[in-house]
Protein backbone atom coordinates (compact mmCIF):
# COMPACT_ATOMS: atom_id res chain seq x y z
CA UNK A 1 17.34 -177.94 -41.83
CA UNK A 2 16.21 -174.61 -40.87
CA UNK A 3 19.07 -174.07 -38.59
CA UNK A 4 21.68 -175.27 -40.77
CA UNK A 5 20.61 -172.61 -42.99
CA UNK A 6 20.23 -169.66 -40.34
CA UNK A 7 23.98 -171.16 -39.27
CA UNK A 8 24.91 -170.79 -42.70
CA UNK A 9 23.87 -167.34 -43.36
CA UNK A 10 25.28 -165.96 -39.85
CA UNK A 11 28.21 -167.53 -40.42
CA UNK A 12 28.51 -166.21 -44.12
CA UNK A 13 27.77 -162.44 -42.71
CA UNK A 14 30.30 -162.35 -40.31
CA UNK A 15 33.31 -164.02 -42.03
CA UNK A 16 32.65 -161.30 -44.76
CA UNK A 17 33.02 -159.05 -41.69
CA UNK A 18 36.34 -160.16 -40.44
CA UNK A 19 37.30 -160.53 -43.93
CA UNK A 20 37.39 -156.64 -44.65
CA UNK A 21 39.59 -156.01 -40.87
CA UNK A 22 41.87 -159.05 -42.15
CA UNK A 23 43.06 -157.50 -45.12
CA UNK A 24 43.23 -154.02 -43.46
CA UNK A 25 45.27 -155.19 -41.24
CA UNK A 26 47.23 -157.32 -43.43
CA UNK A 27 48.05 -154.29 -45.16
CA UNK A 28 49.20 -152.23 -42.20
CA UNK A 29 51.82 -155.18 -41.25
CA UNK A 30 53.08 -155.06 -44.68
CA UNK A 31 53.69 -151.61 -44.73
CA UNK A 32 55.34 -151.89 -40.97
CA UNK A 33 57.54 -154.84 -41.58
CA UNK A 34 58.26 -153.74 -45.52
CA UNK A 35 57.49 -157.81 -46.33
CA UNK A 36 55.66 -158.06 -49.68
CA UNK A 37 52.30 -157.69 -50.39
CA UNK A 38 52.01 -161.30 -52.26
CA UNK A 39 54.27 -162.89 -49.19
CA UNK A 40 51.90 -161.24 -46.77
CA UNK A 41 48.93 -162.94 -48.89
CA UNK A 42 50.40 -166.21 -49.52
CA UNK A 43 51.10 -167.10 -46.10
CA UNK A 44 49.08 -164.99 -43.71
CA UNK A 45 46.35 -165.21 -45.75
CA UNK A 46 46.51 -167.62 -47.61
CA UNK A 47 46.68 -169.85 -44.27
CA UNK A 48 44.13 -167.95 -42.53
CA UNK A 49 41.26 -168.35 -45.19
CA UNK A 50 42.05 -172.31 -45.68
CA UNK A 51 41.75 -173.04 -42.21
CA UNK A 52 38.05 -174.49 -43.16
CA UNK A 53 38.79 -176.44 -45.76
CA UNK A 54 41.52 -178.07 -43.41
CA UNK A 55 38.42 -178.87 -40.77
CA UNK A 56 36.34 -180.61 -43.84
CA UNK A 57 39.46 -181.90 -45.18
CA UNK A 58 40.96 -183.71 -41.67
CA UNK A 59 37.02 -184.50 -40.75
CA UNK A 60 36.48 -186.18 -43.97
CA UNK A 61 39.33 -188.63 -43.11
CA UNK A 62 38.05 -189.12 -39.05
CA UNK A 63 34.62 -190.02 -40.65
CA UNK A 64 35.53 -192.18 -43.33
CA UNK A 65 34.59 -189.99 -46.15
CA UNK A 66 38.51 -189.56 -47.77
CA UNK A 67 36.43 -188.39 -51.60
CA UNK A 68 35.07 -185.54 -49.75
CA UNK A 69 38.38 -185.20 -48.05
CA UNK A 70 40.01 -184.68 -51.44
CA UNK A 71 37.92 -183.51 -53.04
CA UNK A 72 36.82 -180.05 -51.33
CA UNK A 73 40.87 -179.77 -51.68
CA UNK A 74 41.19 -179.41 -54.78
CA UNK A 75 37.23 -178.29 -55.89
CA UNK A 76 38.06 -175.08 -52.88
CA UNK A 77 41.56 -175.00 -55.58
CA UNK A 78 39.43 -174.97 -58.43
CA UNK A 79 37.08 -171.90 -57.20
CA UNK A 80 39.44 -170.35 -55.72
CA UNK A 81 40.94 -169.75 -59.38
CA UNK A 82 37.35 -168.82 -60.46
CA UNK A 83 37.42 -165.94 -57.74
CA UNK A 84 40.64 -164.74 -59.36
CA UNK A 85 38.69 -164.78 -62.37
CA UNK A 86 35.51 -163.26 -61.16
CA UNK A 87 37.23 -160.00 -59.03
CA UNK A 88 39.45 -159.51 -62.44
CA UNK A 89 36.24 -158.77 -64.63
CA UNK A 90 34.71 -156.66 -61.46
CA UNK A 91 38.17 -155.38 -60.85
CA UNK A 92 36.67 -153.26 -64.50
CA UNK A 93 40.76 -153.42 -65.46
CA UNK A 94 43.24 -155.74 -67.23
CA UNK A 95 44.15 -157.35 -63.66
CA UNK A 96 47.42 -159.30 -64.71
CA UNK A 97 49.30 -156.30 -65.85
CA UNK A 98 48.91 -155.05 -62.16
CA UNK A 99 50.08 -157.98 -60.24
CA UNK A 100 53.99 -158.97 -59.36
CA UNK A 101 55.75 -161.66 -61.65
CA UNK A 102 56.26 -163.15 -57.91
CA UNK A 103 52.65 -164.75 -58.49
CA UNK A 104 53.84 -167.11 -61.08
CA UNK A 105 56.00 -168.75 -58.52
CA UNK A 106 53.03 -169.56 -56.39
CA UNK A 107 50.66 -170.62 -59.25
CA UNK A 108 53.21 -173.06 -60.76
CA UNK A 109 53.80 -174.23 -57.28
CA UNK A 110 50.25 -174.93 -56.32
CA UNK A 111 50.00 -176.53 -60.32
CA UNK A 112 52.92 -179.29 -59.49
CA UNK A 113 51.42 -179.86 -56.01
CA UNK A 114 48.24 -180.55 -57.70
CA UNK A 115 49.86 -182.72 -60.26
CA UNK A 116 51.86 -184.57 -57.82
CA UNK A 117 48.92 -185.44 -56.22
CA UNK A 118 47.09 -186.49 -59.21
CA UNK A 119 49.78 -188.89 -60.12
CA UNK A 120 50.05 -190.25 -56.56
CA UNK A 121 46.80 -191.02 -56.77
CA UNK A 122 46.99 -193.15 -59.80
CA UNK A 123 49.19 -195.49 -57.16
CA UNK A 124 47.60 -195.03 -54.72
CA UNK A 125 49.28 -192.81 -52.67
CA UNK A 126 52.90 -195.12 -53.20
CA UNK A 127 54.34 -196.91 -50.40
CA UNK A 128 53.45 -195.75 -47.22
CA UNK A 129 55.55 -195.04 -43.85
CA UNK A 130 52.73 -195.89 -41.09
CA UNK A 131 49.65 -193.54 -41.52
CA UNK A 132 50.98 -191.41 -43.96
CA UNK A 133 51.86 -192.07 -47.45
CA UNK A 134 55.12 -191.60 -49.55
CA UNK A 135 52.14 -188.88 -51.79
CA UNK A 136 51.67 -186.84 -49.17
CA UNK A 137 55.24 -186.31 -47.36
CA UNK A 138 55.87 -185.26 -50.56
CA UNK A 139 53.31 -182.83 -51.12
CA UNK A 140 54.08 -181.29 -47.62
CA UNK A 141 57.90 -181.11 -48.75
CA UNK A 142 56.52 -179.18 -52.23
CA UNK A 143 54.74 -176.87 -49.84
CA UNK A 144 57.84 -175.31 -47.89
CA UNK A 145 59.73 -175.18 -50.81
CA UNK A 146 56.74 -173.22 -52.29
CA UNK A 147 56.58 -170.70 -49.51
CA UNK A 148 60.35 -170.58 -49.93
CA UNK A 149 60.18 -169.20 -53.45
CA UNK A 150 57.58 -167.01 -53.05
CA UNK A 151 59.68 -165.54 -50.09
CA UNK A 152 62.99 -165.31 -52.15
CA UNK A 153 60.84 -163.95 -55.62
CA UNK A 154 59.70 -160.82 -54.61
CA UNK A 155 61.59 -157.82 -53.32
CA UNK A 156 60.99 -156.29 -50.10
CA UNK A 157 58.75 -153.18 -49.87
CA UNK A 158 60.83 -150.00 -50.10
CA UNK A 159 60.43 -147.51 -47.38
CA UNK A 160 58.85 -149.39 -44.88
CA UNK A 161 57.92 -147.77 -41.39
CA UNK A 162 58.65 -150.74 -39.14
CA UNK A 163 55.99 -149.56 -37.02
CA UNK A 164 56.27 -151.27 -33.57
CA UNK A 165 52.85 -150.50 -32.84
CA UNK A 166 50.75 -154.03 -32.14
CA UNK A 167 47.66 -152.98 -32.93
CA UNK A 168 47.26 -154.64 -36.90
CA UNK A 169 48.71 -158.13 -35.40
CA UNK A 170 45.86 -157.87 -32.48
CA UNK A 171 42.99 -157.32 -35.53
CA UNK A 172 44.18 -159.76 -37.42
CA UNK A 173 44.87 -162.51 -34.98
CA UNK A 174 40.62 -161.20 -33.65
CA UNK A 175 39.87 -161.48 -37.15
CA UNK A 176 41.76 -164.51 -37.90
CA UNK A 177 39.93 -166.27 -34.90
CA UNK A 178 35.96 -165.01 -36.36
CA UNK A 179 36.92 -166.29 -39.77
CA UNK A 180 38.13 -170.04 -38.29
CA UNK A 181 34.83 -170.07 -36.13
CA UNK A 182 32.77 -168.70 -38.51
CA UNK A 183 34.36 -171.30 -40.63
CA UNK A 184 33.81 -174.36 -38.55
CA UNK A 185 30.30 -173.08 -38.80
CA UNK A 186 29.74 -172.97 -42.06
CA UNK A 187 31.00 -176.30 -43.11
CA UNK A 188 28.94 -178.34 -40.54
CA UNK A 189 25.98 -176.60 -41.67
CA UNK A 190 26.60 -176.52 -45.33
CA UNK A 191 27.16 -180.51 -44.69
CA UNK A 192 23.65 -180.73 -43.13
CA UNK A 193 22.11 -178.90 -46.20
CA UNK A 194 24.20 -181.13 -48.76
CA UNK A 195 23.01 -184.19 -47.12
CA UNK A 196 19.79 -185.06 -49.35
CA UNK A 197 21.19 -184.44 -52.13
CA UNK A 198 21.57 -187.81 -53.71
CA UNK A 199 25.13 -187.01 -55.54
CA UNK A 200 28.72 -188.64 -55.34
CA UNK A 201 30.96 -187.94 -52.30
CA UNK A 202 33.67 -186.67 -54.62
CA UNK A 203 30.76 -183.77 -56.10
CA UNK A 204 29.42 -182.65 -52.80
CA UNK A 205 32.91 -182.36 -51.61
CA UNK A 206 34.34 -180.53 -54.99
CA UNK A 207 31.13 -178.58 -55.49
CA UNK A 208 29.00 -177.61 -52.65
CA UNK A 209 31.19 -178.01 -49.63
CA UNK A 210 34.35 -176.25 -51.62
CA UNK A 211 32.08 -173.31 -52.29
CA UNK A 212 31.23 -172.63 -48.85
CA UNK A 213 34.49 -173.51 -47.49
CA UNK A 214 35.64 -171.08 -50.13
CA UNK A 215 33.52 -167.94 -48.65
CA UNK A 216 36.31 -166.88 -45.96
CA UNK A 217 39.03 -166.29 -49.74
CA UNK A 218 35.84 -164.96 -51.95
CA UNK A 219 35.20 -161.92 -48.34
CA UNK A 220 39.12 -161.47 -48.27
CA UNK A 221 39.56 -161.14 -52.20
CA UNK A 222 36.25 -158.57 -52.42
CA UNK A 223 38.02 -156.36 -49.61
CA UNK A 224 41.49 -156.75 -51.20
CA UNK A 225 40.15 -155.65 -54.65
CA UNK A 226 38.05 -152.62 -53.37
CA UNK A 227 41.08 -151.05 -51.84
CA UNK A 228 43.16 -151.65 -54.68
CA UNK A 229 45.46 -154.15 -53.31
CA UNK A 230 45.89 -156.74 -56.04
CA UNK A 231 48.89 -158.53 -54.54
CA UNK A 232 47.58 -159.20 -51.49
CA UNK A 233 44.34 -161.01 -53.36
CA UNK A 234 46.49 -162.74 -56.09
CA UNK A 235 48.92 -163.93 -52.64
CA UNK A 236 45.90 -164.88 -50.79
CA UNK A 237 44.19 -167.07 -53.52
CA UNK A 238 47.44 -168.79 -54.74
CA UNK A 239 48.58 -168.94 -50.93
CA UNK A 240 45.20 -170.86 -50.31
CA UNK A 241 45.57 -173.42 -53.25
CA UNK A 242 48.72 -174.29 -51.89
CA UNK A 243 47.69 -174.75 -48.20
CA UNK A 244 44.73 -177.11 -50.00
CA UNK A 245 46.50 -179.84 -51.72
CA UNK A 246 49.06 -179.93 -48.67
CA UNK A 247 45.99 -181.05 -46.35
CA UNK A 248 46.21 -184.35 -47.95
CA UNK A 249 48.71 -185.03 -45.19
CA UNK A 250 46.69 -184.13 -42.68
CA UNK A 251 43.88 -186.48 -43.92
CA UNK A 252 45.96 -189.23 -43.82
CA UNK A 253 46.30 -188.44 -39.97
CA UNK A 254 42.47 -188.50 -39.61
CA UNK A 255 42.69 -191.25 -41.26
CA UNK A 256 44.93 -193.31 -40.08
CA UNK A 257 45.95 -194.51 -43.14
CA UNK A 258 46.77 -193.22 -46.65
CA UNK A 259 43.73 -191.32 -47.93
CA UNK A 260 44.55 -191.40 -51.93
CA UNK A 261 44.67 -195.25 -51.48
CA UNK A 262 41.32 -195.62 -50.23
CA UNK A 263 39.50 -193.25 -53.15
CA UNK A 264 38.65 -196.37 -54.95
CA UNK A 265 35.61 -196.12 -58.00
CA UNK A 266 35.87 -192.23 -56.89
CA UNK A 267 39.44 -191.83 -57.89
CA UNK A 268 38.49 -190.76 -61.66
CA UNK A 269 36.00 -188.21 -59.96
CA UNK A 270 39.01 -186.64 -58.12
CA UNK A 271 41.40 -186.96 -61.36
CA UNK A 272 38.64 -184.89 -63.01
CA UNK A 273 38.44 -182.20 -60.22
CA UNK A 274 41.93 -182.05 -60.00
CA UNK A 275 42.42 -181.61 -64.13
CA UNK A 276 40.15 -178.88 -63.80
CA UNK A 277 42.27 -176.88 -61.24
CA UNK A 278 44.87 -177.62 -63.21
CA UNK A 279 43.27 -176.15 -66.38
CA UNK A 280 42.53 -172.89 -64.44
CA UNK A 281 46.09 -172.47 -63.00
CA UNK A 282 47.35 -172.83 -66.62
CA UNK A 283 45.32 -169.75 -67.73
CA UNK A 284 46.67 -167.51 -64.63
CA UNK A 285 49.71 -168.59 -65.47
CA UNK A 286 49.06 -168.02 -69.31
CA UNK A 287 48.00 -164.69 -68.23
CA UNK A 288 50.70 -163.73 -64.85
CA UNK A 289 53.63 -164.67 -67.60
CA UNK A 290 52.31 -162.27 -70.37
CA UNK A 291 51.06 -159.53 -68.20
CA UNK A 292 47.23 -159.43 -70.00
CA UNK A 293 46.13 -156.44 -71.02
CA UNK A 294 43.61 -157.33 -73.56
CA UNK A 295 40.11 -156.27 -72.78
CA UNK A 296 36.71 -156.28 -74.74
CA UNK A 297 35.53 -153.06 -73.19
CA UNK A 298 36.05 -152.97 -69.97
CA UNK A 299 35.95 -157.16 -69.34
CA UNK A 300 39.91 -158.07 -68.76
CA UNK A 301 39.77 -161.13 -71.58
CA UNK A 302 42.32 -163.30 -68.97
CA UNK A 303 39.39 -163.43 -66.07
CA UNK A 304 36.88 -163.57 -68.92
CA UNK A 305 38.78 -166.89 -69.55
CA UNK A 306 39.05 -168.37 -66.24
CA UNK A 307 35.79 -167.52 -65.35
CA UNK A 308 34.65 -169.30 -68.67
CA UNK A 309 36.95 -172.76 -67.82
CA UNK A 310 35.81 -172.56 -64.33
CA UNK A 311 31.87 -172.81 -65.31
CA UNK A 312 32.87 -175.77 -68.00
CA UNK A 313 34.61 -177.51 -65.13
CA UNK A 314 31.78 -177.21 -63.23
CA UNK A 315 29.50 -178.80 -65.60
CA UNK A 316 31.65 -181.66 -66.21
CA UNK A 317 31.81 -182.33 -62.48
CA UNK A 318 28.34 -182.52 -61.93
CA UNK A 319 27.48 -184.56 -64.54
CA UNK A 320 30.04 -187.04 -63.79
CA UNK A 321 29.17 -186.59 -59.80
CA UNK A 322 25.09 -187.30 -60.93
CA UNK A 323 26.06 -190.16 -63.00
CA UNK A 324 27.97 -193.00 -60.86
């Protein structure tokens, strides 16, 4: 135990390391390429910080575990949304009013992926063509068409240097590679710590392991907020969520067979931890559509919000992940 937890907090340290050169760089190759800052986020980032919740998520299928395979999907979803929340009250601004209308695309995305696989769920993933189920093809077609929108919703970046220079894809491809180690790190430790714990599959997966998985967006989104660049946060977070819920496909690889058909008496769990995430991306959405600007002193009243649903979520999680 005492090395999971030195693991842990070396791991911890230097993803919030590569973190800070990741969105640097991210930021130089979207002022070279003139590609927009949420684009940039949603898909560089976005794929780059989910990378350990796809290890937990494809592991949790290859060891027979598919509620913590689900699960940290959509519980690294549901804090993810929380992060959003948390960075807009320490952002000391109304957040929403600075960030693209382009983000609504990607939230409302990432809520129908979510929702599609909620309702797959309820049948079990629906018929199934070998491994994979009917669920999850879908959820992988949702995905492109996501990244499509996003693409095709916001402008290009006026004035662009289209710098040839290689140096930002070299950091962020070095910093790309700490973050996935680093990453792979953290989630076998954080598993060794979780083990004792005497809870559900579906609330260590939601809960603990999400959290940790989770670490790589909260280092990218403190980095993005301290410079000032809120679209590359909002693009990373929403990016993220909808890298998450597409991993279900990937599970059933690991699997070898549909994982949202073999949830059984922890399919409720995961309905709950997926209703939660939902709740949360209807307040960014609430709050992306009317551009918030409403603050009690300097608290934006939007994060206030999703910080607020997120810690309700939370309790209703754990209760139900103590209690069956």
């Amino acid at each position: 135990m005492f090395w999971a937890w030195v693991a842990l907090s070396t791991s911890a340290l230097a993803i919030l390391w590569s973190g800070r050169l990741l969105v640097r760089s991210a930021e130089e190759i979207a002022a070279a390429t003139g590609l927009a800052r949420g684009w940039i986020g949603f898909i560089l980032l976005g794929f780059v910080t989910s990378l350990p919740e796809l290890v937990v998520t494809m592991t949790g299928g290859g060891i027979e575990a598919p509620a913590i395979a689900v699960g940290n999907a959509l519980g690294s979803n549901a804090f993810n949304i929380g992060i959003l929340g948390l960075f807009g009250i320490a952002a000391g601004g109304a957040l929403f009013s600075r960030l693209s209308h382009g983000h609504i695309v990607s939230c409302a995305m990432g809520a129908l992926m979510t929702a599609t696989l909620l309702g797959t769920t309820a049948v079990a993933g629906g018929p199934a063509a070998g491994p994979l189920s009917m669920g999850s093809i879908l959820l992988l077609a949702l995905f492109f068409v996501a990244a499509w929108l996003q693409y095709t919703s916001e402008p290009a970046a006026n004035g662009a240097k289209h710098d040839t220079r290689a140096r930002p894809y070299w950091t962020a491809a070095a910093a790309s590679s700490v973050v996935i180690a680093a990453g792979v790190s953290l989630t076998y430790a954080a598993r060794t710590v979780a083990a004792g714990i005497g809870a559900s599959q579906s609330f260590v997966g939601s809960t603990l392991v999400a959290m940790v998985t989770s670490l790589p967006e909260l280092a990218v989104s403190w980095e993005a907020v301290r410079v000032k660049a809120y679209d590359l946060f909002a693009g990373n977070i929403f990016g993220s969520n909808a890298f998450n819920v597409v991993m279900v496909f990937f599970a059933d690889l690991t699997y070898t067979r549909p994982v949202l058909g073999a949830l059984e008496d922890e399919a409720w769990s995961i309905v709950l931890v997926g209703a939660w995430g939902l709740a949360l991306a209807a307040v960014a959405l609430a709050g992306l559509g009317a551009k918030a600007t409403k603050r009690i002193g300097r608290m934006d009243v939007a994060s206030g919000l999703l910080v607020l649903t997120y810690l309700l979520g939370l309790g209703a999680v754990a209760i139900r992940g103590f209690t069956i």
